[in-house]
C-alpha atoms as a PDB file:
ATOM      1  CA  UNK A   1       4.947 -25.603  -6.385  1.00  0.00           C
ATOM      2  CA  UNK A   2       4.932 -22.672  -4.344  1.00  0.00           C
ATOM      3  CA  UNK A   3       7.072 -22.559  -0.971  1.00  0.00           C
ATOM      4  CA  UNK A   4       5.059 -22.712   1.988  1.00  0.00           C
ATOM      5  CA  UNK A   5       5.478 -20.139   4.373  1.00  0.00           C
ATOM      6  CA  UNK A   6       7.446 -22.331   6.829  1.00  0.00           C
ATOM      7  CA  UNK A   7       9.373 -22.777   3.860  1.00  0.00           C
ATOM      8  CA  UNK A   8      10.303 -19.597   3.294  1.00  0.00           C
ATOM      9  CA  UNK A   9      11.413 -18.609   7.001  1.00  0.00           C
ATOM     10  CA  UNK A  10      13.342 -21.435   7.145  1.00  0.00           C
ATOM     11  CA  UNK A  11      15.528 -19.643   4.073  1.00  0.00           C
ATOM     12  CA  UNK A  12      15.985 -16.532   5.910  1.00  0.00           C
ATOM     13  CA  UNK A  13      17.186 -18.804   8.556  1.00  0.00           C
ATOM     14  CA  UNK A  14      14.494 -19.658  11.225  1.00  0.00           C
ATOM     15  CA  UNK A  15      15.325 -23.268  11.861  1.00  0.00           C
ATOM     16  CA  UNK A  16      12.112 -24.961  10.660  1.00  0.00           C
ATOM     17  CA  UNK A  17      12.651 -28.491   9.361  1.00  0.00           C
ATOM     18  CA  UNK A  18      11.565 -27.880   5.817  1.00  0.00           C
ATOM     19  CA  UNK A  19      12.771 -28.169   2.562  1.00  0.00           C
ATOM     20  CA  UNK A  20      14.821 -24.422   1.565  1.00  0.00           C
ATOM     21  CA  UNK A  21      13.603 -23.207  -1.668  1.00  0.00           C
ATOM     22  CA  UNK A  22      15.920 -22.851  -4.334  1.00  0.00           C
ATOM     23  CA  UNK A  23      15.618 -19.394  -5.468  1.00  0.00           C
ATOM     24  CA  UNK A  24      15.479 -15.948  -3.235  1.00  0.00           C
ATOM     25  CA  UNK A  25      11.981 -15.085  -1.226  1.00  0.00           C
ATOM     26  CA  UNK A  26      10.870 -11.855  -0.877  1.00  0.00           C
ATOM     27  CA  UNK A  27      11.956 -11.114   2.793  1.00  0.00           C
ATOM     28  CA  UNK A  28       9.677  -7.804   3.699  1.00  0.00           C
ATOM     29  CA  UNK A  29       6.771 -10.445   2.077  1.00  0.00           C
ATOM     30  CA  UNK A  30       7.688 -13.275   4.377  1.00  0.00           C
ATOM     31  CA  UNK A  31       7.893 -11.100   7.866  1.00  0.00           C
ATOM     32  CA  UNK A  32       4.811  -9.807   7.203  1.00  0.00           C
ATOM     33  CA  UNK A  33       3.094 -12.890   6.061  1.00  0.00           C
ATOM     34  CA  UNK A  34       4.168 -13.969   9.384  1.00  0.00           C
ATOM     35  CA  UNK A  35       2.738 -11.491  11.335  1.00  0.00           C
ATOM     36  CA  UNK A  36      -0.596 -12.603   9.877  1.00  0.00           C
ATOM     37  CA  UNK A  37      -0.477 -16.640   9.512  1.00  0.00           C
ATOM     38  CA  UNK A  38       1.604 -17.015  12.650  1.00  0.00           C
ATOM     39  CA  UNK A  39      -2.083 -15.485  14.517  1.00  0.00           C
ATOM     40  CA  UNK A  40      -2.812 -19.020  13.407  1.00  0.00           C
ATOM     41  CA  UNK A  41       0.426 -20.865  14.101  1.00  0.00           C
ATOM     42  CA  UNK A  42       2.391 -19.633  17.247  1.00  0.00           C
ATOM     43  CA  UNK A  43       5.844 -20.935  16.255  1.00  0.00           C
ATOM     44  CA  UNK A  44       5.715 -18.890  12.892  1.00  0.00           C
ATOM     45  CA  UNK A  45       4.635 -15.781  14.903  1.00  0.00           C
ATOM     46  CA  UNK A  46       7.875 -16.288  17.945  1.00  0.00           C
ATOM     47  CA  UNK A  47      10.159 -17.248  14.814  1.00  0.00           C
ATOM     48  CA  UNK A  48       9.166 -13.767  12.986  1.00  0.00           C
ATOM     49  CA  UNK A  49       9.576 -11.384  15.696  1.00  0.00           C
ATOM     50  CA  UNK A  50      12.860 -13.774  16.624  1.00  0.00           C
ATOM     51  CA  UNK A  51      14.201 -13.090  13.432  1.00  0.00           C
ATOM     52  CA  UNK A  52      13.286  -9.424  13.316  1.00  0.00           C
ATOM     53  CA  UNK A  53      14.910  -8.947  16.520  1.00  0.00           C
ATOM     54  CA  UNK A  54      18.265 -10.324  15.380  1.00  0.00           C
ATOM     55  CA  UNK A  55      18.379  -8.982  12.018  1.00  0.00           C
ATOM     56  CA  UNK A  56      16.459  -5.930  11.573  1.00  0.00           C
ATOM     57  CA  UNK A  57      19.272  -4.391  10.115  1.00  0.00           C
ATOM     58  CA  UNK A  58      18.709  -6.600   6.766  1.00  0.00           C
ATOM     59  CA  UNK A  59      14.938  -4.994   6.219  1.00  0.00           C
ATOM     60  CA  UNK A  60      14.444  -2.727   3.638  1.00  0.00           C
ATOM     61  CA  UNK A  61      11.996  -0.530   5.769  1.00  0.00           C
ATOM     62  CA  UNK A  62      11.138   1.253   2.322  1.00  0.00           C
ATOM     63  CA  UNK A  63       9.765  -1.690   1.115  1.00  0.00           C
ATOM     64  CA  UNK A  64       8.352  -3.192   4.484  1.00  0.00           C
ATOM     65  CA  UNK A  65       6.483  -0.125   5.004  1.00  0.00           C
ATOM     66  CA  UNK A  66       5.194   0.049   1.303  1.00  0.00           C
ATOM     67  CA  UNK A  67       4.137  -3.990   1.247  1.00  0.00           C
ATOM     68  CA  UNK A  68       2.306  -3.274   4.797  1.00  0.00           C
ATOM     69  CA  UNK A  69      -0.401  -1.879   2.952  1.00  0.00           C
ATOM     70  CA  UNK A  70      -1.046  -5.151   1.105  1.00  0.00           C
ATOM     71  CA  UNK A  71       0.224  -7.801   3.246  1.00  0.00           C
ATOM     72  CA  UNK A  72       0.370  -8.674   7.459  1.00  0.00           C
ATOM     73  CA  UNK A  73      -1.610  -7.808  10.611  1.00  0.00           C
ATOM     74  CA  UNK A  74      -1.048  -4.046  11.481  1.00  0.00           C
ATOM     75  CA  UNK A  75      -1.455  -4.919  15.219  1.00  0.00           C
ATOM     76  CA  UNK A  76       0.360  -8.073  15.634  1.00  0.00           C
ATOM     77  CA  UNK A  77       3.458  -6.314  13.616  1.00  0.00           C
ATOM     78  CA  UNK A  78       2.796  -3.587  16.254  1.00  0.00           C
ATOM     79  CA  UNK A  79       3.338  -5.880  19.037  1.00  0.00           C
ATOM     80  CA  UNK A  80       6.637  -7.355  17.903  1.00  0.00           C
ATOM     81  CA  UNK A  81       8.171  -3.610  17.019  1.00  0.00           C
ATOM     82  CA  UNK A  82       7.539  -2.912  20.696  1.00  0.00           C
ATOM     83  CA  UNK A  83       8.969  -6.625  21.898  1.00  0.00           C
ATOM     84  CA  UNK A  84      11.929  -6.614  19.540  1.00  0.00           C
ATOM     85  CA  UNK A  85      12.543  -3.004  20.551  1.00  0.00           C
ATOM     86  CA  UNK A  86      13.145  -4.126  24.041  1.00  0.00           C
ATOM     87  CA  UNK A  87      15.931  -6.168  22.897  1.00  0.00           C
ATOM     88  CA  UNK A  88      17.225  -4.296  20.415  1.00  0.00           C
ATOM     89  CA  UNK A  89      16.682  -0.787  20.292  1.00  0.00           C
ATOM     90  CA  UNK A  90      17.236   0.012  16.541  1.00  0.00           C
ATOM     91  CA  UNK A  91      15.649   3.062  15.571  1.00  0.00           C
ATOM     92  CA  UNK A  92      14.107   0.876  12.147  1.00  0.00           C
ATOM     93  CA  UNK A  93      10.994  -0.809  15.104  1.00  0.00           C
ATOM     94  CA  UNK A  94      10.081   2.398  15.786  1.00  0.00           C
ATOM     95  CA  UNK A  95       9.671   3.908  11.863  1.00  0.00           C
ATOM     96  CA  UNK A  96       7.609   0.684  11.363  1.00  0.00           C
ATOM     97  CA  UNK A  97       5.457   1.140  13.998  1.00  0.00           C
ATOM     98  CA  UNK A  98       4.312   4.343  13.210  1.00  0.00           C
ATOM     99  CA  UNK A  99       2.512   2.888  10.249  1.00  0.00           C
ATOM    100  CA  UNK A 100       0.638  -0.224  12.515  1.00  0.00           C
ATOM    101  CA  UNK A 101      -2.826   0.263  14.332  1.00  0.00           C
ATOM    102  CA  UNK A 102      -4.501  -1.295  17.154  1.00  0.00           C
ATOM    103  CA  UNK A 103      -7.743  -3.614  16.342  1.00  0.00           C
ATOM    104  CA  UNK A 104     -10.738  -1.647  17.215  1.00  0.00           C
ATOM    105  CA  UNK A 105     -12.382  -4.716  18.844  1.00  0.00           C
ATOM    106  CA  UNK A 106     -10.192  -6.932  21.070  1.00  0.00           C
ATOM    107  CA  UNK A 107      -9.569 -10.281  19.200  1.00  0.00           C
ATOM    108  CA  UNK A 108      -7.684 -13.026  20.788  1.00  0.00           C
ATOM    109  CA  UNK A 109      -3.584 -13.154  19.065  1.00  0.00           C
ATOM    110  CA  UNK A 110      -4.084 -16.406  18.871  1.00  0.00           C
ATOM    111  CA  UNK A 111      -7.069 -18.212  16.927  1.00  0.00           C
ATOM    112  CA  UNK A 112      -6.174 -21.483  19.025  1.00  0.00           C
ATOM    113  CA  UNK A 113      -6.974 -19.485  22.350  1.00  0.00           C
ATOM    114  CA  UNK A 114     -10.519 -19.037  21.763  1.00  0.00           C
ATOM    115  CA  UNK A 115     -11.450 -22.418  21.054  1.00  0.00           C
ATOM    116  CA  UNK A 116     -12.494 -23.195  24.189  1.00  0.00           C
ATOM    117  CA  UNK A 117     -14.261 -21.320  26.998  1.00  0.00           C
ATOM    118  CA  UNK A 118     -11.705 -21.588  30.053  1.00  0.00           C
ATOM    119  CA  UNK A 119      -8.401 -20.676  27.427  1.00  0.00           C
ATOM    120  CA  UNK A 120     -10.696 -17.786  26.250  1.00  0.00           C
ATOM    121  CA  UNK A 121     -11.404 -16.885  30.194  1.00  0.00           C
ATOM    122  CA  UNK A 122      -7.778 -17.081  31.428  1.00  0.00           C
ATOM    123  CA  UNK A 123      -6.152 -15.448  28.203  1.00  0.00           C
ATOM    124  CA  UNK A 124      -8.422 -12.253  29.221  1.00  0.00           C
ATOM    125  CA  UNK A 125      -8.024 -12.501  32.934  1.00  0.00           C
ATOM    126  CA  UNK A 126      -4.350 -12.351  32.501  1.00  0.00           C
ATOM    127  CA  UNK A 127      -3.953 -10.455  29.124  1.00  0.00           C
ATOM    128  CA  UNK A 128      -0.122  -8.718  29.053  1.00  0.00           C
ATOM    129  CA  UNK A 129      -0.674  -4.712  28.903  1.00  0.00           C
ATOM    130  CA  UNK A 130       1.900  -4.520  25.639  1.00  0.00           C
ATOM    131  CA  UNK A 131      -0.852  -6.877  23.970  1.00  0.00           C
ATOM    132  CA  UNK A 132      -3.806  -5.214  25.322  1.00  0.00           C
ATOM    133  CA  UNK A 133      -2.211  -1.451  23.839  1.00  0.00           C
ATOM    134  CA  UNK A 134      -2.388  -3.073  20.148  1.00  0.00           C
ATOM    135  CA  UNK A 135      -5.801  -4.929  20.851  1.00  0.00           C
ATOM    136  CA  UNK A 136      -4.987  -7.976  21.175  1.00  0.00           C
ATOM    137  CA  UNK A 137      -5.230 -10.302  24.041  1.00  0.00           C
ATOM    138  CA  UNK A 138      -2.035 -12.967  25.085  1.00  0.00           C
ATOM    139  CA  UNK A 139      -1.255 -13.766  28.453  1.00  0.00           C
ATOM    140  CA  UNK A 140       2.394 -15.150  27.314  1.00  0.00           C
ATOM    141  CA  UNK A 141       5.723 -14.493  25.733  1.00  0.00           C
ATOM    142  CA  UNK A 142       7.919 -16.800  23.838  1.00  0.00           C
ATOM    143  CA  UNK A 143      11.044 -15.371  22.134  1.00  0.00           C
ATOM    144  CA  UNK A 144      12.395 -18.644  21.021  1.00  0.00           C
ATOM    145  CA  UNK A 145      16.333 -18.167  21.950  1.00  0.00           C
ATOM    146  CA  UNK A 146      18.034 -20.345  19.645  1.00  0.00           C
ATOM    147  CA  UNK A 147      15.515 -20.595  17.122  1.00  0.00           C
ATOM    148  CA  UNK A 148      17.400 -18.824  14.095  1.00  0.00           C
ATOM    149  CA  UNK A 149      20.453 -19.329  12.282  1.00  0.00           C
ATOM    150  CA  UNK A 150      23.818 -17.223  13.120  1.00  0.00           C
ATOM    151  CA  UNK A 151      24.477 -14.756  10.703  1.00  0.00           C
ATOM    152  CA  UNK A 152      26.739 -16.491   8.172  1.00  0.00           C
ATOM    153  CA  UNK A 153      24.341 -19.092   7.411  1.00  0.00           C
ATOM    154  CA  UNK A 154      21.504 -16.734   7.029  1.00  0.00           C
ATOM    155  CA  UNK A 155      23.321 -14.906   4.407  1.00  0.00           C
ATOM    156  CA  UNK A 156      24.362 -18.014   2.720  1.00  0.00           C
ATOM    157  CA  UNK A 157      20.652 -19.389   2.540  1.00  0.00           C
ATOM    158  CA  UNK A 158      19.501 -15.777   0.568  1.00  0.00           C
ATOM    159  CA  UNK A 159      21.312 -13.928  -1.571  1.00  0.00           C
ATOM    160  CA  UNK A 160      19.652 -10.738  -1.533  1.00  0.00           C
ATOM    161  CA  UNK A 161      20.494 -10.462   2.240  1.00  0.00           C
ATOM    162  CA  UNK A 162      24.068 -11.522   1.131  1.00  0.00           C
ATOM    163  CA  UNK A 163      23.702  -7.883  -0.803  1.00  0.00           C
ATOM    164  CA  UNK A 164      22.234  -5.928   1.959  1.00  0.00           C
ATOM    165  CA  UNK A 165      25.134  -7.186   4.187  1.00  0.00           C
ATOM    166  CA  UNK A 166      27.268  -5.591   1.690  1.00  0.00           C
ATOM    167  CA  UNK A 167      25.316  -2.694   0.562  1.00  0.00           C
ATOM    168  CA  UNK A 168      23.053  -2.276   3.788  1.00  0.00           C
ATOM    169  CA  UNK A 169      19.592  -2.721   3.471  1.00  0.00           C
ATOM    170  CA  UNK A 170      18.578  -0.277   0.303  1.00  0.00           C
ATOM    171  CA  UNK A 171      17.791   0.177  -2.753  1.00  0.00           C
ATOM    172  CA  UNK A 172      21.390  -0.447  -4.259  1.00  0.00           C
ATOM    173  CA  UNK A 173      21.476  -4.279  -2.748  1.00  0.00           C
ATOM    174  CA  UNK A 174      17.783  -4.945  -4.178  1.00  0.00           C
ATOM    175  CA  UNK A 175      18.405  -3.644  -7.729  1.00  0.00           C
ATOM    176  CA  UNK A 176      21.678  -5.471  -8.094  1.00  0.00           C
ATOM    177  CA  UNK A 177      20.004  -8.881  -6.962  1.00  0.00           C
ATOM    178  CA  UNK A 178      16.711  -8.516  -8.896  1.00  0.00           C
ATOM    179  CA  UNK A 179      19.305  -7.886 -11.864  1.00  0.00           C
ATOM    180  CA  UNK A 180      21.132 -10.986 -11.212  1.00  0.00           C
ATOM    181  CA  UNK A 181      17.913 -13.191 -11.573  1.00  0.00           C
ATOM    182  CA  UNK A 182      16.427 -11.133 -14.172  1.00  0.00           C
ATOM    183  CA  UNK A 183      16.791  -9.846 -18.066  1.00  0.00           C
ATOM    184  CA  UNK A 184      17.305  -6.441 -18.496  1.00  0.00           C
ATOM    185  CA  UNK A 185      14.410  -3.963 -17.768  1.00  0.00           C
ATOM    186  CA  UNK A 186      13.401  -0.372 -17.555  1.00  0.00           C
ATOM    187  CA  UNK A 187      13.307   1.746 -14.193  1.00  0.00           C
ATOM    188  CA  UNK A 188       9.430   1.695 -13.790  1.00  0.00           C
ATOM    189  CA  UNK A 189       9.886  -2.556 -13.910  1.00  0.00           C
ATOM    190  CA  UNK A 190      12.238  -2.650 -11.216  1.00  0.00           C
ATOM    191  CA  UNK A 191      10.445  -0.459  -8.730  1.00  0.00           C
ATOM    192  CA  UNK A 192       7.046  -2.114  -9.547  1.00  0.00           C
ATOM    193  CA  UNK A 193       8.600  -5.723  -8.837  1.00  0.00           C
ATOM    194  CA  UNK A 194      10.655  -4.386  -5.826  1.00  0.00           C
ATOM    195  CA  UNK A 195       7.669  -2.019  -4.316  1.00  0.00           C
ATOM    196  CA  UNK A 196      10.112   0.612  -4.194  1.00  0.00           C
ATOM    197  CA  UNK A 197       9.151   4.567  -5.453  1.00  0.00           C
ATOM    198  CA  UNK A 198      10.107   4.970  -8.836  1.00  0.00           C
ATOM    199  CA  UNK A 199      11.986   8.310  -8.363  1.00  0.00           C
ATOM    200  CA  UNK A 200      14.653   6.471  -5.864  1.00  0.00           C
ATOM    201  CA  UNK A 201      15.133   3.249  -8.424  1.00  0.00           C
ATOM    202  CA  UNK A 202      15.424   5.556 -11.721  1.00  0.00           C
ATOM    203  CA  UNK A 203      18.039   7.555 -10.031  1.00  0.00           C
ATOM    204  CA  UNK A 204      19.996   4.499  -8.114  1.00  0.00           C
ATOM    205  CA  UNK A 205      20.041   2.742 -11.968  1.00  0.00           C
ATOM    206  CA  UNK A 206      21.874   5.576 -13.278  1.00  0.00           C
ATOM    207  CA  UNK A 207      24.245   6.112 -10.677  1.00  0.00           C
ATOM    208  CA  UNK A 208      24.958   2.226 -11.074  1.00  0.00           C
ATOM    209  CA  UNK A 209      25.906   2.658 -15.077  1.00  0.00           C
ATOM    210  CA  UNK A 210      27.914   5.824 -14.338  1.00  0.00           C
ATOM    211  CA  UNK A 211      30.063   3.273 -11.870  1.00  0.00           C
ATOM    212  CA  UNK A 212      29.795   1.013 -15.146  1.00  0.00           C
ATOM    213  CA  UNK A 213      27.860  -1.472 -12.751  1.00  0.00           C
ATOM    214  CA  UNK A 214      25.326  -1.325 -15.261  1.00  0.00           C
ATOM    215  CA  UNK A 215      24.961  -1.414 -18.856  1.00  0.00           C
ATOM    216  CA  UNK A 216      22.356   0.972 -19.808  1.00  0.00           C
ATOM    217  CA  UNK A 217      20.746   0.857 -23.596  1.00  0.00           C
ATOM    218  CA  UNK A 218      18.402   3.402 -25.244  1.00  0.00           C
ATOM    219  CA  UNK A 219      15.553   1.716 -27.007  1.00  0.00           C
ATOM    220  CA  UNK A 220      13.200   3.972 -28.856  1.00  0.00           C
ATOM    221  CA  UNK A 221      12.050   6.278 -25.388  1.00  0.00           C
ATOM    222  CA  UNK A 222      12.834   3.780 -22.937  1.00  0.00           C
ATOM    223  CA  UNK A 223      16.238   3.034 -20.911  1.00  0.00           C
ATOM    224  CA  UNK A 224      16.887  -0.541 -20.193  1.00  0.00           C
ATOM    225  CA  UNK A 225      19.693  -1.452 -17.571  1.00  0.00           C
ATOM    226  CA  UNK A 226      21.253  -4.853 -17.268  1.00  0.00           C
ATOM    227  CA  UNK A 227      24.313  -6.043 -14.982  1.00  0.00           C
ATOM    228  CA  UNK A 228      27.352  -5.925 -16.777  1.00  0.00           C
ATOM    229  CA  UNK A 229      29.012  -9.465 -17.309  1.00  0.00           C
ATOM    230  CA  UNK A 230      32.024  -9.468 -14.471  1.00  0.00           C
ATOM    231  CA  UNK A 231      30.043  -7.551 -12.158  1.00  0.00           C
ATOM    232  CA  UNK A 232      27.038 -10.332 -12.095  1.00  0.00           C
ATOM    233  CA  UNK A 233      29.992 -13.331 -11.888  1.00  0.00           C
ATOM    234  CA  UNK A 234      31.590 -11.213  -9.266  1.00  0.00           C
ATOM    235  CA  UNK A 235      28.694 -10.727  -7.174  1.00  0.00           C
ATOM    236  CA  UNK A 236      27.810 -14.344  -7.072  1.00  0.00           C
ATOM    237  CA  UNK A 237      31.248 -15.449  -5.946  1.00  0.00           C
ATOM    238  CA  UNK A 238      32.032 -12.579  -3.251  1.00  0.00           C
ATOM    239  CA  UNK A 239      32.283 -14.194  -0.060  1.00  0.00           C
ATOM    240  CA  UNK A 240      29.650 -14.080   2.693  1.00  0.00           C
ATOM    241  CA  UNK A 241      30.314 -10.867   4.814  1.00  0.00           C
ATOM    242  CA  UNK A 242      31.759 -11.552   8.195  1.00  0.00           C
ATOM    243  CA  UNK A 243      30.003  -7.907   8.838  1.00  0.00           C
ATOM    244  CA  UNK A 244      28.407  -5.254   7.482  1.00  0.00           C
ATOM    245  CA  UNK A 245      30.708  -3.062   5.356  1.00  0.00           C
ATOM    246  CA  UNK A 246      30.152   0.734   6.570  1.00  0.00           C
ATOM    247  CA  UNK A 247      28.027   2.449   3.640  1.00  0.00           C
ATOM    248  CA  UNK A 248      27.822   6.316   3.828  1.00  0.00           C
ATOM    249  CA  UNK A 249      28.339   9.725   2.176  1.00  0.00           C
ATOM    250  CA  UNK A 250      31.912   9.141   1.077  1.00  0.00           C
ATOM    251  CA  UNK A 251      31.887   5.684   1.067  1.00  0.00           C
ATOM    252  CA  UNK A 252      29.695   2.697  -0.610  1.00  0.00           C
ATOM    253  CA  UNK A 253      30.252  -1.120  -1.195  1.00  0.00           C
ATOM    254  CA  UNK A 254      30.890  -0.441  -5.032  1.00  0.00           C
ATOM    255  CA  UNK A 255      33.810   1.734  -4.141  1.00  0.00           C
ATOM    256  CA  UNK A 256      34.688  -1.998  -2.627  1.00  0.00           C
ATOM    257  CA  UNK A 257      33.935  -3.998  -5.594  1.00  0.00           C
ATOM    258  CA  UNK A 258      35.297  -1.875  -7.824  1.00  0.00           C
ATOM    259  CA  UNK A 259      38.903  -1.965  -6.207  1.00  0.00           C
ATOM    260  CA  UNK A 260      38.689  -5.234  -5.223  1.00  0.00           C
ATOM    261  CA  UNK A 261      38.032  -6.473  -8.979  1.00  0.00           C
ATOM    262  CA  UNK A 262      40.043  -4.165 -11.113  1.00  0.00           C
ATOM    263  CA  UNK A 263      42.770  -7.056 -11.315  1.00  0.00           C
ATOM    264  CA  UNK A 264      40.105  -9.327 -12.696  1.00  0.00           C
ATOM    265  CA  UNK A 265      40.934 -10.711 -15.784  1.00  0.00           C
ATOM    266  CA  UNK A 266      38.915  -9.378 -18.910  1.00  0.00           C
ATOM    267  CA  UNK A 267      37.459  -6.571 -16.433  1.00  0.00           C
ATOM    268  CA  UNK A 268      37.994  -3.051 -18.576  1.00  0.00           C
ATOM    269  CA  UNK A 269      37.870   0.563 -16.896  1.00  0.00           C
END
């Protein structure tokens, strides 16, 4: 059966009392989703911008902004970039905003506020300018302090944010988990079932099998890349990140790995 959506935030570590599912959600999926169903449940809405707020710096915007034009409420999203932004001014709120819209009528945030006349009345009356910019009247603000998980649990419930933590949120930490849950597979695969542009993925697979990350094999026209034995076993016991490791031009997590598992036993250069 499929996880509900309560389900699913509750793995990324908004504390729902529900069941965790037992494989990885798609996170970019589940934010949005919750930008859309949480119009019709308030707590989902408060738990996704709560969540966004503390851990923007796990999104893959690449993907969040291509997913955006299947999935979620352009406005609402636009009203928790410019709420979480208050809190936490992380340039990543502002790149996603450019991409959400105002409604062109006014609707009501909430379904539940326009169920009866007087709600309807005083929601309007006393509608909160930063809702009224994206079209949207609410006359309230609930951030929901203490509603998520701290850090280390949230990477322990998924472990393609354990990745990102390592990695930071890119291409490099998606590839390597879709990889660990799935057979080998050509470039154009992995950026379908990731939404990611092809171009980034086909390059990012190659640089992994020049690190020997990867095992890449030529059949007929095609390349097919698969992790390489110790590197999948490794990844699934490193140890949750007390922080993000620093990834940049002269410097990247499988730099790490690769020093940290070269006394491995069976591990070959």
């Amino acid at each position: 059966m499929m996880p509900t959506l309560r389900q699913k935030l509750t793995q990324i570590g908004v504390r729902f009392n529900e069941t965790i599912p037992n494989h990885d959600i798609n996170v970019e999926k589940t934010l949005l989703e919750g930008t859309e169903q949480g119009r019709k449940e308030p707590r989902i809405f408060w738990g996704t911008l709560l969540w966004m707020t503390t851990y923007i710096d796990l999104v893959n915007i690449s993907r969040f902004s291509n997913m955006l034009k299947d999935y979620g409420d352009p406005a609402a999203l636009g009203v928790m970039c410019d709420l979480a932004y208050e809190k936490n001014a992380n340039r990543k709120f502002l790149a996603i905003r450019q991409r959400c819209y105002p409604k062109k009528n006014k609707e009501m945030l909430f379904s539940r506020m326009a169920e009866m006349e007087v709600t309807r009345r005083e929601v309007i009356s006393n509608a909160l300018p930063l809702f009224l910019k994206w079209g949207l009247y609410c006359n309230y603000v609930n951030l929901m302090e203490g509603a998520i998980c701290n850090r280390a649990e949230v990477l322990k419930r998924n472990q393609n944010l354990r990745l990102r933590a390592l990695f930071g949120a890119n291409s490099r930490a998606d590839i390597l988990n879709w990889l660990l849950s799935n057979e080998a597979a050509h470039a154009r695969k992995i950026a379908r079932e990731l939404s990611l542009s092809y171009q980034p993925v086909y390059t990012e697979l190659h640089r992994l099998a020049a690190d020997k990350t990867l095992t890449a094999k030529q059949i007929g026209n095609i390349c097919v890349f698969s992790l390489t034995d110790i590197m999948k076993q490794w990844l699934i016991d490193f140890p949750i990140p007390a922080g993000r490791l620093k990834v940049g031009s002269h410097y990247n997590g499988l730099n790490y790995l690769s020093n940290k598992i070269v006394s491995v036993p069976g591990r070959t250069s």
